[in-house]
PDB file of N, CA and C in Angstrom:
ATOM      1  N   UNK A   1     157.323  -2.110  79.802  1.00  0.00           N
ATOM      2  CA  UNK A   1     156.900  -2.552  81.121  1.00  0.00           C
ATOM      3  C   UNK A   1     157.882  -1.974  82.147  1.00  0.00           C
ATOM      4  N   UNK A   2     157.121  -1.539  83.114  1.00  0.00           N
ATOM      5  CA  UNK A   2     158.376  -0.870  84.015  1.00  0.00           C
ATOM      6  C   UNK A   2     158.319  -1.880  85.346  1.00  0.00           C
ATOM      7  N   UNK A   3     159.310  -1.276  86.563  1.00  0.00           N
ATOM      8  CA  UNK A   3     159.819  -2.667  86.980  1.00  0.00           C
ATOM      9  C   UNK A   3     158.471  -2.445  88.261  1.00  0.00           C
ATOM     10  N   UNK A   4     157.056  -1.833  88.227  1.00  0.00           N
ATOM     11  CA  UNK A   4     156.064  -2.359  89.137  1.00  0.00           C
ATOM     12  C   UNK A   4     155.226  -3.247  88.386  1.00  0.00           C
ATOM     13  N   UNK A   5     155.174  -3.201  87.227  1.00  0.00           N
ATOM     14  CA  UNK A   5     154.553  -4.079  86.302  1.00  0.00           C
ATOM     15  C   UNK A   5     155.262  -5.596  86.734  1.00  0.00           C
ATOM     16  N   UNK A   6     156.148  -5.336  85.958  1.00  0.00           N
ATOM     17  CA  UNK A   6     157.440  -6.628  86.477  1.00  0.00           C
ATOM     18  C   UNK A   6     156.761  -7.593  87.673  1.00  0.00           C
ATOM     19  N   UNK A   7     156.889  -6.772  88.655  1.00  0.00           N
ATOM     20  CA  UNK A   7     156.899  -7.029  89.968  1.00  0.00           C
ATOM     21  C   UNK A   7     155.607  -7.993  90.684  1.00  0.00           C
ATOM     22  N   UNK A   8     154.239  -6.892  89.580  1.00  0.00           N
ATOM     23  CA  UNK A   8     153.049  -7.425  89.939  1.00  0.00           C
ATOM     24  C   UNK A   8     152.996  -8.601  88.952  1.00  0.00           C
ATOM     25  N   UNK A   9     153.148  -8.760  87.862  1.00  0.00           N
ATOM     26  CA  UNK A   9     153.309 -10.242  86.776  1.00  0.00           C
ATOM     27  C   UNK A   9     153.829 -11.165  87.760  1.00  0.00           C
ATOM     28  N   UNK A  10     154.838 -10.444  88.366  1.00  0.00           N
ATOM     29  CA  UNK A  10     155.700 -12.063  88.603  1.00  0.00           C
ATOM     30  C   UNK A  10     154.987 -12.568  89.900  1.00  0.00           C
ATOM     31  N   UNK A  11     154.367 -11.560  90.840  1.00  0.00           N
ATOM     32  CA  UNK A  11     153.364 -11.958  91.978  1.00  0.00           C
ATOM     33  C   UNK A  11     152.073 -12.879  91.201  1.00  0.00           C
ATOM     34  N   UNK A  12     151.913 -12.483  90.618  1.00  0.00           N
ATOM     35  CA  UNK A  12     150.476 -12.859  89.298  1.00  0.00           C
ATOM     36  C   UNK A  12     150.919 -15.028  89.562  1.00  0.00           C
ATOM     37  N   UNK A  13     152.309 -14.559  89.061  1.00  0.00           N
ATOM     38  CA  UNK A  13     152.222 -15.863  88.710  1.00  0.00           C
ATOM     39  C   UNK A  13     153.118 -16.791  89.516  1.00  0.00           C
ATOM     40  N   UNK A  14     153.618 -16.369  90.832  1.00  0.00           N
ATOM     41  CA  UNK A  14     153.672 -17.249  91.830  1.00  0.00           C
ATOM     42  C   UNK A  14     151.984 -17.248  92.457  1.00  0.00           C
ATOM     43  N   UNK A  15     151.654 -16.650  92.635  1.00  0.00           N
ATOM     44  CA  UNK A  15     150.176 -16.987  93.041  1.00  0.00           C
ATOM     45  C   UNK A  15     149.695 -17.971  92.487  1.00  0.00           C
ATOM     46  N   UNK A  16     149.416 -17.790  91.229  1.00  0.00           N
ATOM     47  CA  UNK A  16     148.743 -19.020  89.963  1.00  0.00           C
ATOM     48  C   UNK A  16     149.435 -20.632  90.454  1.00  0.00           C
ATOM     49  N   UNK A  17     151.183 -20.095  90.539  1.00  0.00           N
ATOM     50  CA  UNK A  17     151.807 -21.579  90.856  1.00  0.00           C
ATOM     51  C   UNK A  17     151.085 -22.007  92.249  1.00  0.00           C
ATOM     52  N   UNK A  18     151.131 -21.182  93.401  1.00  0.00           N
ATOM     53  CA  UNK A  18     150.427 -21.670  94.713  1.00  0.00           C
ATOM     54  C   UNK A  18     149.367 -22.075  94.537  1.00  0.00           C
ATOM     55  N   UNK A  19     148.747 -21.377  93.780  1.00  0.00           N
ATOM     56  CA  UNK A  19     146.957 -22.022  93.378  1.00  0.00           C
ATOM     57  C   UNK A  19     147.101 -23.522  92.460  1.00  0.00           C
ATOM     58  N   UNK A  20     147.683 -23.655  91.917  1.00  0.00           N
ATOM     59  CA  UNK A  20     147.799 -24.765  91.378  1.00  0.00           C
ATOM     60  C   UNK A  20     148.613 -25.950  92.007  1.00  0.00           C
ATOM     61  N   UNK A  21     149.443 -25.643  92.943  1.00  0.00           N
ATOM     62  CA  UNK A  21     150.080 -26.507  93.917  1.00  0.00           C
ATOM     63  C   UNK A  21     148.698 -26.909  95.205  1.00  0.00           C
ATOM     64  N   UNK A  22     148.290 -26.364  95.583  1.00  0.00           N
ATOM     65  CA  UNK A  22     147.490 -26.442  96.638  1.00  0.00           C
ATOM     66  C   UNK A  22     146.436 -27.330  96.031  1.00  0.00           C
ATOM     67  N   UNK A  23     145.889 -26.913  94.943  1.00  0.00           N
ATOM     68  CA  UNK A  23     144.441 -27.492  94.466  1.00  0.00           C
ATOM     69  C   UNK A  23     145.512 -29.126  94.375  1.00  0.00           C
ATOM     70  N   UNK A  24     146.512 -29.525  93.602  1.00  0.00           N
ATOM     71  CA  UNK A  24     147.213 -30.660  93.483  1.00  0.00           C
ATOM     72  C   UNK A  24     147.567 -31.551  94.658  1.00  0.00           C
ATOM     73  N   UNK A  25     147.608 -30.989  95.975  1.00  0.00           N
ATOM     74  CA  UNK A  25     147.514 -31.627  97.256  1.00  0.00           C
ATOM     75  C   UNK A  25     146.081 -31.966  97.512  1.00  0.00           C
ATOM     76  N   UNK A  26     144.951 -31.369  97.537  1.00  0.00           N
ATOM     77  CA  UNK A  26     144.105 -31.550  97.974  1.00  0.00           C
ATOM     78  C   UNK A  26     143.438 -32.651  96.969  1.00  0.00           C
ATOM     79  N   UNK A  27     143.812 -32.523  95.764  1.00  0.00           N
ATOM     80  CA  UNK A  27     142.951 -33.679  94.862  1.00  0.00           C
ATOM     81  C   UNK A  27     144.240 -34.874  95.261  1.00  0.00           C
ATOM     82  N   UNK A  28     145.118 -34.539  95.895  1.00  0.00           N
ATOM     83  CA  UNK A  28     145.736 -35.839  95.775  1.00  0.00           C
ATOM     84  C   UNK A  28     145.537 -36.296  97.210  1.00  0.00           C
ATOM     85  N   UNK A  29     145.525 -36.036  98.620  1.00  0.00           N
ATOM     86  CA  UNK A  29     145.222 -35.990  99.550  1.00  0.00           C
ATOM     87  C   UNK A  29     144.312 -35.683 100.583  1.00  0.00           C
ATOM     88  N   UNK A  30     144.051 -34.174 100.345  1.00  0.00           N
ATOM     89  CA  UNK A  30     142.880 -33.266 101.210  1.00  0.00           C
ATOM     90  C   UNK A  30     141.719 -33.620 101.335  1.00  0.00           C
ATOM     91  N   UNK A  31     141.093 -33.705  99.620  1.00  0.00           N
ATOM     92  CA  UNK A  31     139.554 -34.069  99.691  1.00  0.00           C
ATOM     93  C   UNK A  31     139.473 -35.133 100.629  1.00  0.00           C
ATOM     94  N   UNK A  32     140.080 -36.481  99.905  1.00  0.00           N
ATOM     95  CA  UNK A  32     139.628 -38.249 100.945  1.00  0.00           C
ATOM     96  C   UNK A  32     140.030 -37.816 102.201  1.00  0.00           C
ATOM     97  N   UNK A  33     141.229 -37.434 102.089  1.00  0.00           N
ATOM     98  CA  UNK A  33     141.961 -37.359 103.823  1.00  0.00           C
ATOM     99  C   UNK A  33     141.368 -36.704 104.954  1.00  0.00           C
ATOM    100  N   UNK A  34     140.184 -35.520 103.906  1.00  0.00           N
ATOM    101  CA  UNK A  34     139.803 -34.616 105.678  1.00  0.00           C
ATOM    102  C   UNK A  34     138.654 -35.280 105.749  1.00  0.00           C
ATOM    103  N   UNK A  35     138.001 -36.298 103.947  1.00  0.00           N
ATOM    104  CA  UNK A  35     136.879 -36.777 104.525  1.00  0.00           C
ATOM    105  C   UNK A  35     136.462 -37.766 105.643  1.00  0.00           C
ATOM    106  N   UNK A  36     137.614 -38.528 105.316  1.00  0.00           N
ATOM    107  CA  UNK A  36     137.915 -39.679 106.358  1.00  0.00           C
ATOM    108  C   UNK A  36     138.401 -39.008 108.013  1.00  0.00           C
ATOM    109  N   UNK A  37     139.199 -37.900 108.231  1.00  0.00           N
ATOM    110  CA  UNK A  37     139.438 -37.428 109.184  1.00  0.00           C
ATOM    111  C   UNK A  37     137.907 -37.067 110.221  1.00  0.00           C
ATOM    112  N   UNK A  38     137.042 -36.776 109.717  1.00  0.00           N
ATOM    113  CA  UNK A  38     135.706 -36.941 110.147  1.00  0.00           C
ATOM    114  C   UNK A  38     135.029 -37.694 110.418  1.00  0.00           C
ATOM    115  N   UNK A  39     135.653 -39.040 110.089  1.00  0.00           N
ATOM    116  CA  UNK A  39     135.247 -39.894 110.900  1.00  0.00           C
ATOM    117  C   UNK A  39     135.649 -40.524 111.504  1.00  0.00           C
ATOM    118  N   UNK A  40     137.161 -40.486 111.303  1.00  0.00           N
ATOM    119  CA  UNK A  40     138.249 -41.182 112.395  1.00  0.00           C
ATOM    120  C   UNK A  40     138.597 -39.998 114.042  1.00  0.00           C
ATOM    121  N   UNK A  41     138.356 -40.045 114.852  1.00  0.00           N
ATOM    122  CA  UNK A  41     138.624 -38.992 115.863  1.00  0.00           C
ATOM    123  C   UNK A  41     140.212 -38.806 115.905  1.00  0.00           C
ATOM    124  N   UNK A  42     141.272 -39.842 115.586  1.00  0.00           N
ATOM    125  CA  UNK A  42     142.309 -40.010 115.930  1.00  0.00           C
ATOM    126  C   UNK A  42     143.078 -39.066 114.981  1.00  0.00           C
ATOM    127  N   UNK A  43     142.334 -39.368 113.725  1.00  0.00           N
ATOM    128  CA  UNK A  43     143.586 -38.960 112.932  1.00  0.00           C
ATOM    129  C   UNK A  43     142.765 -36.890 112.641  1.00  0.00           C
ATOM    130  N   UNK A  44     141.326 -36.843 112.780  1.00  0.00           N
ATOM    131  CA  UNK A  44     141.633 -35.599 112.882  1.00  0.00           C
ATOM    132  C   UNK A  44     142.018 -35.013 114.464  1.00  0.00           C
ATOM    133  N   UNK A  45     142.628 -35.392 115.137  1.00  0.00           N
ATOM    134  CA  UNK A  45     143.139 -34.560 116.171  1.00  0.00           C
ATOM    135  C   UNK A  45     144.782 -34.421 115.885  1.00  0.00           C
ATOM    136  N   UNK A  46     145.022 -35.685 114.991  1.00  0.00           N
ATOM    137  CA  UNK A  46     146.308 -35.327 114.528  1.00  0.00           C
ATOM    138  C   UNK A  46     146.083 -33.904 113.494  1.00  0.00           C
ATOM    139  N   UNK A  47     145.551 -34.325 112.398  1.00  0.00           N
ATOM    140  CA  UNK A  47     145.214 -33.626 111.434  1.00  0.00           C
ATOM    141  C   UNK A  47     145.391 -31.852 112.139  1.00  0.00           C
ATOM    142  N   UNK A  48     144.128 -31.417 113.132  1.00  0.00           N
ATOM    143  CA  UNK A  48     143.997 -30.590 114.024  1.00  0.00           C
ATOM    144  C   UNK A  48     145.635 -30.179 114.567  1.00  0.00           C
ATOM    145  N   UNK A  49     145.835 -30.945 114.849  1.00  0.00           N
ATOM    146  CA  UNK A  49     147.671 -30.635 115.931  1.00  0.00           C
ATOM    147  C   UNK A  49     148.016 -29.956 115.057  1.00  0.00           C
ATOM    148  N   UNK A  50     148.824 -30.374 113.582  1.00  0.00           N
ATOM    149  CA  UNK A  50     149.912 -30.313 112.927  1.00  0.00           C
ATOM    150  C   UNK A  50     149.048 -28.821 111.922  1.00  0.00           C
ATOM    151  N   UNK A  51     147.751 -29.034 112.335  1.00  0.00           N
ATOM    152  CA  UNK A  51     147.213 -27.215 111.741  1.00  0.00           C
ATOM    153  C   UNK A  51     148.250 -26.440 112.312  1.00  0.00           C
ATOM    154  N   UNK A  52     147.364 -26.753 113.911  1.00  0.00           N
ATOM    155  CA  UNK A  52     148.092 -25.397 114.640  1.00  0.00           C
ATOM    156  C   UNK A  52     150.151 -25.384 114.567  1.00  0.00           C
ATOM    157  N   UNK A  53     150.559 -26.503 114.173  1.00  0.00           N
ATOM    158  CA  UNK A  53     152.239 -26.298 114.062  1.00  0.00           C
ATOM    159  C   UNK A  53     152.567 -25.699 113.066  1.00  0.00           C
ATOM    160  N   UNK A  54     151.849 -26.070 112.032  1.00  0.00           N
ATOM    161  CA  UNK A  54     151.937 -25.305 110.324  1.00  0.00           C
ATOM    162  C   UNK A  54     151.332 -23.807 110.596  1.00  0.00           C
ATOM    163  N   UNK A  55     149.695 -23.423 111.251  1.00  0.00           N
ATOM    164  CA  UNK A  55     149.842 -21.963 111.658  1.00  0.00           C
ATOM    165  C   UNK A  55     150.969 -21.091 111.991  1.00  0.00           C
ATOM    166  N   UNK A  56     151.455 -22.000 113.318  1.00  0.00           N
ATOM    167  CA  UNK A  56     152.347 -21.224 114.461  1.00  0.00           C
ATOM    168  C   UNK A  56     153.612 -20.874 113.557  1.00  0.00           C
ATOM    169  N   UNK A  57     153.985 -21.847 112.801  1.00  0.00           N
ATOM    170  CA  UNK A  57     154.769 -21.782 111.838  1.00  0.00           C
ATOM    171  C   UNK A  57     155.235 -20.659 110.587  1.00  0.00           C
ATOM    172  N   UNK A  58     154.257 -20.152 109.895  1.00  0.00           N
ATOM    173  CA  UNK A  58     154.014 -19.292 108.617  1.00  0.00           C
ATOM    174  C   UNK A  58     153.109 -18.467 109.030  1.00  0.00           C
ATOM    175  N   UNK A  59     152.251 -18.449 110.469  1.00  0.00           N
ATOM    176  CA  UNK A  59     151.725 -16.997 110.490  1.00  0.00           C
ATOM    177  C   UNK A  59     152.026 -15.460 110.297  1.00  0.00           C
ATOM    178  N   UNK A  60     151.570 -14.791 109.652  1.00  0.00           N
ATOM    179  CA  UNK A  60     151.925 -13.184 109.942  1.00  0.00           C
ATOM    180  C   UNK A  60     152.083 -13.106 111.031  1.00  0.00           C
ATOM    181  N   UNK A  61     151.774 -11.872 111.381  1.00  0.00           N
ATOM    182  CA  UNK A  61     151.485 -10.773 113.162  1.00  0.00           C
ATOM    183  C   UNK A  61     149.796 -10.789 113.013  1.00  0.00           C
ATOM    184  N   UNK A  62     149.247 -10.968 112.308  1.00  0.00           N
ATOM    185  CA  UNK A  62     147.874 -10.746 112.031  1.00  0.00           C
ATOM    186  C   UNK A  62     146.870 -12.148 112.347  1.00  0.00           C
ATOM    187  N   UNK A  63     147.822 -13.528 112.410  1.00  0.00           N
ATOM    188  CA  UNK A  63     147.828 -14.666 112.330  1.00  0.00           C
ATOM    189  C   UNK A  63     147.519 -15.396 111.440  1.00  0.00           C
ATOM    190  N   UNK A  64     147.301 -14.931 109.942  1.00  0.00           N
ATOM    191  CA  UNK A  64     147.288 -14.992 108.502  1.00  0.00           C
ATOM    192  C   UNK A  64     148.014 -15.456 108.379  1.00  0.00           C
ATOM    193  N   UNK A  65     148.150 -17.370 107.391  1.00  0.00           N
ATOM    194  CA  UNK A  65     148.792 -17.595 107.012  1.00  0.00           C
ATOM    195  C   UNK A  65     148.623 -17.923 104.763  1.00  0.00           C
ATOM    196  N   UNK A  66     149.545 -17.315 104.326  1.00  0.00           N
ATOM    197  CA  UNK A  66     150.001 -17.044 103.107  1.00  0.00           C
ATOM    198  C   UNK A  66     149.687 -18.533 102.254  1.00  0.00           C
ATOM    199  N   UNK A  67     148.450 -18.682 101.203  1.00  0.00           N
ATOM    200  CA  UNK A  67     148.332 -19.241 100.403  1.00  0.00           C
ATOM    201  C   UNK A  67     149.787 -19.836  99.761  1.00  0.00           C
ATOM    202  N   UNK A  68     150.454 -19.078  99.495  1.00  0.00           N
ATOM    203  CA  UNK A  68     152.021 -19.101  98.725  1.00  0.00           C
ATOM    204  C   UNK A  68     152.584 -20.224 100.030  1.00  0.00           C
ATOM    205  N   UNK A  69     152.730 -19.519 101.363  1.00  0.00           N
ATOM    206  CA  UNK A  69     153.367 -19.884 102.262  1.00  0.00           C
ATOM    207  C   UNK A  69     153.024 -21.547 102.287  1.00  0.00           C
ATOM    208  N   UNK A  70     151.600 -21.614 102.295  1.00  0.00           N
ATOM    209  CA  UNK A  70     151.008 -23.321 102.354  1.00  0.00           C
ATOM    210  C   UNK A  70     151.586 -24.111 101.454  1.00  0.00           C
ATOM    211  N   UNK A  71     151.338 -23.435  99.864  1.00  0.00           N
ATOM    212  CA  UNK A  71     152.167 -23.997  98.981  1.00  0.00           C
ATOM    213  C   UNK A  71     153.425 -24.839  99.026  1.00  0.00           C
ATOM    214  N   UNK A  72     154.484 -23.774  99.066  1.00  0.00           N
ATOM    215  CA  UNK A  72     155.715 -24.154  99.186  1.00  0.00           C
ATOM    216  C   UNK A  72     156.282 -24.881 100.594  1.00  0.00           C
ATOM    217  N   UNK A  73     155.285 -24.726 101.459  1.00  0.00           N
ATOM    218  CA  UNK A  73     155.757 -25.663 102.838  1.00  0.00           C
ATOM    219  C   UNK A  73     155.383 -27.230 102.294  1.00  0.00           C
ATOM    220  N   UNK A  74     154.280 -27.010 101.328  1.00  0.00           N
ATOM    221  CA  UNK A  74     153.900 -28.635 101.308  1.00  0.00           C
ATOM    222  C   UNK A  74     154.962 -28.803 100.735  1.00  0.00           C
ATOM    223  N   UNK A  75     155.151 -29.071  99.540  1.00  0.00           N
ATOM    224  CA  UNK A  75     156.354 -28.586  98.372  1.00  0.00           C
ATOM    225  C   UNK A  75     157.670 -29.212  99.061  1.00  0.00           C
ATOM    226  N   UNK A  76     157.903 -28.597 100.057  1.00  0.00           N
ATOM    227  CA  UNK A  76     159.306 -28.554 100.859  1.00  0.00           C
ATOM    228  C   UNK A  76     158.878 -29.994 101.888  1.00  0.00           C
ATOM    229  N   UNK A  77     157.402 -30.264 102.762  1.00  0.00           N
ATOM    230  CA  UNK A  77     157.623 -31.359 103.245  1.00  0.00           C
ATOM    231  C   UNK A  77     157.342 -32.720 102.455  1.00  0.00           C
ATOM    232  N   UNK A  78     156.712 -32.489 101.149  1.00  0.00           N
ATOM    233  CA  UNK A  78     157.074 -33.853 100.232  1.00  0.00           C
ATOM    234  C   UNK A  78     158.603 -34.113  99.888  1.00  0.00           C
ATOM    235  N   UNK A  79     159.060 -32.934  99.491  1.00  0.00           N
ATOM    236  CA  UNK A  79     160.463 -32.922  98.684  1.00  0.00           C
ATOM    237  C   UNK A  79     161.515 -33.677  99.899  1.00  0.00           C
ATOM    238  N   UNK A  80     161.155 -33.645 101.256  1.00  0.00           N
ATOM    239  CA  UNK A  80     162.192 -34.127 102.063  1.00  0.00           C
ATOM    240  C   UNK A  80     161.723 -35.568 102.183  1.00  0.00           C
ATOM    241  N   UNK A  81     160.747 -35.583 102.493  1.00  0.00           N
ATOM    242  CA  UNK A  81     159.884 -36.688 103.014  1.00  0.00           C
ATOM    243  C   UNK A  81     160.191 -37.903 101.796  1.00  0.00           C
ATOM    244  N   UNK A  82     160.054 -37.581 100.529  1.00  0.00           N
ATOM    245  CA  UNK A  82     160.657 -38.486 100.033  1.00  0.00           C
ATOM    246  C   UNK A  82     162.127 -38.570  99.718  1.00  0.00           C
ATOM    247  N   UNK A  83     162.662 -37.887 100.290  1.00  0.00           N
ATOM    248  CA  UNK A  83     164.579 -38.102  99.947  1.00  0.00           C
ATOM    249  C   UNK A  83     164.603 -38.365 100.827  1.00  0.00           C
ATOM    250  N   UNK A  84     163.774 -39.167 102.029  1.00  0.00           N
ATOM    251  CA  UNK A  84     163.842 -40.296 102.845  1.00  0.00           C
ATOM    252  C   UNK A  84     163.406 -41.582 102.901  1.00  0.00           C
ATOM    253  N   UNK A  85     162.707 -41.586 101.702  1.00  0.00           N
ATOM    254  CA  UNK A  85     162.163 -43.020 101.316  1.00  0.00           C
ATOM    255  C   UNK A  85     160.442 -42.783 101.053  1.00  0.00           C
ATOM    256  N   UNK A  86     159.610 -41.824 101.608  1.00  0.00           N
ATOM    257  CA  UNK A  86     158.576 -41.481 101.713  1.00  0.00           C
ATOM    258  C   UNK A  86     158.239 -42.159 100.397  1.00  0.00           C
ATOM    259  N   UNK A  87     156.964 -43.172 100.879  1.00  0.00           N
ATOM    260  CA  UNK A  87     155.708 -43.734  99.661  1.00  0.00           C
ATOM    261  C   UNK A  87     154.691 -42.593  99.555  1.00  0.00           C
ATOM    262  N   UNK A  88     154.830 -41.848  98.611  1.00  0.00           N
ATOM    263  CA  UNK A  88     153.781 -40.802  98.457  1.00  0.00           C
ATOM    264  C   UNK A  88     152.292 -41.150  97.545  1.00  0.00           C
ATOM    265  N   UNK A  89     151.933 -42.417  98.137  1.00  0.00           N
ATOM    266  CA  UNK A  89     150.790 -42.710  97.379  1.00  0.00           C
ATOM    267  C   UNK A  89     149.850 -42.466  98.567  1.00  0.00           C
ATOM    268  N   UNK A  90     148.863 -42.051  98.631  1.00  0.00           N
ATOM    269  CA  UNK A  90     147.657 -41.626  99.411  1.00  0.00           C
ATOM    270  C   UNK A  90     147.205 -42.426  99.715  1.00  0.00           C
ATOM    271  N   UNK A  91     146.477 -43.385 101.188  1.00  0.00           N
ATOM    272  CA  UNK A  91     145.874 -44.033 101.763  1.00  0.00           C
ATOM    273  C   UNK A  91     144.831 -44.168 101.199  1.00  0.00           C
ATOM    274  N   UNK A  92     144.162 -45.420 101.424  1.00  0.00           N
ATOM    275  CA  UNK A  92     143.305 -45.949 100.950  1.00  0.00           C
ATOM    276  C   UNK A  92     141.915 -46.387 101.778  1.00  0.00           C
ATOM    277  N   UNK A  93     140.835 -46.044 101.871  1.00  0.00           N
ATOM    278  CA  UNK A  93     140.040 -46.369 102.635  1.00  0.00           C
ATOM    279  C   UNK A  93     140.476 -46.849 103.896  1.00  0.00           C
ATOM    280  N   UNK A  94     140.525 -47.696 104.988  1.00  0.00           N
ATOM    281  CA  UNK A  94     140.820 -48.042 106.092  1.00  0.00           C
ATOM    282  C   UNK A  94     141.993 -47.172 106.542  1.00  0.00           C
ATOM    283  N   UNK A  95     143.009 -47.420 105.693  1.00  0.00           N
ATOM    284  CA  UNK A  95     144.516 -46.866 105.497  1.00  0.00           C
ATOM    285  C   UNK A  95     144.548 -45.447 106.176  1.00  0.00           C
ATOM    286  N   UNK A  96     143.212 -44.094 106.428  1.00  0.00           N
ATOM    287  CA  UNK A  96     143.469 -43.120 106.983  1.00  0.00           C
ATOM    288  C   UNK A  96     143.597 -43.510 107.976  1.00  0.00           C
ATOM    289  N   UNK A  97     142.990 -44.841 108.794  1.00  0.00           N
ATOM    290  CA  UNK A  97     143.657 -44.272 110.463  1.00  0.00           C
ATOM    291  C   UNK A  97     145.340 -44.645 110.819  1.00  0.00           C
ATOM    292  N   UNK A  98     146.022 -44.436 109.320  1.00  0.00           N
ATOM    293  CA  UNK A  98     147.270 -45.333 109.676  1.00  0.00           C
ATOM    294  C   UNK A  98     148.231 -44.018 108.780  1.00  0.00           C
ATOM    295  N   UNK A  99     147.438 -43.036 108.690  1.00  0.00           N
ATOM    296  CA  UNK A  99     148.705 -42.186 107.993  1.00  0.00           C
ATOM    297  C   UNK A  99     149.636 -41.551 108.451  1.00  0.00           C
ATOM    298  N   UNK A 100     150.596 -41.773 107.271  1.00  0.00           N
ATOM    299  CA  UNK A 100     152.394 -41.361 108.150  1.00  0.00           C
ATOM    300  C   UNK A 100     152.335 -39.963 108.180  1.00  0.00           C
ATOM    301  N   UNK A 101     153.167 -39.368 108.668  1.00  0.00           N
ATOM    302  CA  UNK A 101     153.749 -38.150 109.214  1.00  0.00           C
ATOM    303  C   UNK A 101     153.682 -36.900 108.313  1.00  0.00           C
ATOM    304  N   UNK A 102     154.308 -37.286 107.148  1.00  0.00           N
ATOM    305  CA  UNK A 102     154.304 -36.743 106.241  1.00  0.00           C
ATOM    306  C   UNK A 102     152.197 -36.325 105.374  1.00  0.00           C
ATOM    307  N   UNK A 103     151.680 -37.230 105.080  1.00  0.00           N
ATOM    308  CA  UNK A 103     150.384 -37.540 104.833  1.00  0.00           C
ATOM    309  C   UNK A 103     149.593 -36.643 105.679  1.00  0.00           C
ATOM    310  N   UNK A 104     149.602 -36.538 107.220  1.00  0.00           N
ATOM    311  CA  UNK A 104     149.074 -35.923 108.399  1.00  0.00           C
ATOM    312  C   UNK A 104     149.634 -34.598 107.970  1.00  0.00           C
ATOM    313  N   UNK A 105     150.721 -34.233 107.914  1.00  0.00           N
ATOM    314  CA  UNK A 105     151.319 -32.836 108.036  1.00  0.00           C
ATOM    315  C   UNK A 105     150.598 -32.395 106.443  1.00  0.00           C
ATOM    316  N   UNK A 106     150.547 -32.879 105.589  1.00  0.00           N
ATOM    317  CA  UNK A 106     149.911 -32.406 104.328  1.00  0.00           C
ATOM    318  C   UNK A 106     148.652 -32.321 104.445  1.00  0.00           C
ATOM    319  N   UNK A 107     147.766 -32.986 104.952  1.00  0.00           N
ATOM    320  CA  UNK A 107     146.122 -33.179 105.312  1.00  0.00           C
ATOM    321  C   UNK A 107     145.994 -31.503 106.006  1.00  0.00           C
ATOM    322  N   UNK A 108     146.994 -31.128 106.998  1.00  0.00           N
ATOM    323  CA  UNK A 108     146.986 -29.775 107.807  1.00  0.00           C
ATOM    324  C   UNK A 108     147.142 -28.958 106.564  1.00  0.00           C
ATOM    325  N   UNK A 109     147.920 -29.146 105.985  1.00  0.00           N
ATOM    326  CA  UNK A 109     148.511 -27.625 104.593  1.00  0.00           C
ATOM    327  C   UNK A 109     147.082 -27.647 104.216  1.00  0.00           C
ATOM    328  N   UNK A 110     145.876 -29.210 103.639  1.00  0.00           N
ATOM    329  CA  UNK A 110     145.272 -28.544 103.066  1.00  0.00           C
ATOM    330  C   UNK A 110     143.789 -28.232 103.726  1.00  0.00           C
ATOM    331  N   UNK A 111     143.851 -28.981 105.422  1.00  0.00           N
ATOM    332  CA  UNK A 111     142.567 -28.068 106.304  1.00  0.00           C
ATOM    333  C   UNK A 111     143.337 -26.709 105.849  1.00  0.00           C
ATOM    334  N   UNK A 112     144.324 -25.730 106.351  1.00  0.00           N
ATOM    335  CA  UNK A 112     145.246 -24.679 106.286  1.00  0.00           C
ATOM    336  C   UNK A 112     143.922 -23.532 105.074  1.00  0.00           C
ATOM    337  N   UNK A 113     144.545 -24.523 103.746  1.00  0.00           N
ATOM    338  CA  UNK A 113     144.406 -23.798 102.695  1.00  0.00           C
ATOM    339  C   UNK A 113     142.522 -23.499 102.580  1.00  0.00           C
ATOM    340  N   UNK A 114     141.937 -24.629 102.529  1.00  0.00           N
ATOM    341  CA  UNK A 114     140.751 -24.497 102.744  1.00  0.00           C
ATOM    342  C   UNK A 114     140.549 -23.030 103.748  1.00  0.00           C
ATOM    343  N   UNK A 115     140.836 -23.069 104.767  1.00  0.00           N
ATOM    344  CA  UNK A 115     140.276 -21.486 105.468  1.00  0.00           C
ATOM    345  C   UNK A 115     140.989 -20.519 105.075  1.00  0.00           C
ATOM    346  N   UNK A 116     141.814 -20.550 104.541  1.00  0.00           N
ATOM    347  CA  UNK A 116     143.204 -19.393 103.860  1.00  0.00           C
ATOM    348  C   UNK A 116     142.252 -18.280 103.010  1.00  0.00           C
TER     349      UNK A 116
END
């Protein structure tokens, strides 16, 4: 194997990890969260906001933002969010018009990923 082989494997399989991180937000959050965001006005305009901060955020020049990139931002805002105490259990029926910060900013990674 020479080192473009290398190179493309190891792209191969951070991809696979992003694909499998992303699909794991959305079954844990995305699906209920954007369903309910559709019917709450409040929380998808939050939802909406924290798109465009996560866009503005990880866009290219092209305004493409990186499957990988969505990944590891969620990744990075659970990983803080709970080394602050963050309850990372997903809202519950009523419970979307009351989601924390963290919950909202993940609901965006996975509107994000959905158009990605």
């Amino acid at each position: 194997m020479d080192l473009a082989d290398g190179a493309r494997r190891s792209g191969d399989a951070l991809a696979w990890a992003a694909e499998v991180a992303l699909t794991g937000w959305a079954e844990r959050f995305g699906r209920a969260g954007l369903v309910a965001a559709r019917s709450l006005p409040g929380l998808l305009a939050a939802v909406d906001q924290h798109a465009a901060e996560v866009r503005d955020a990880l866009a290219d020049r092209e305004g493409r933002v990186a499957r990988m990139s969505l990944a590891a931002y969620a990744d990075g805002v659970s990983d803080t969010a709970t080394q602050h105490g963050w309850d990372s259990s997903a809202p519950r029926g009523g419970e979307w018009s009351r989601a924390s910060w963290p919950v909202v900013r993940l609901l965006a990674v996975c509107l994000l990923a959905e158009r990605a």
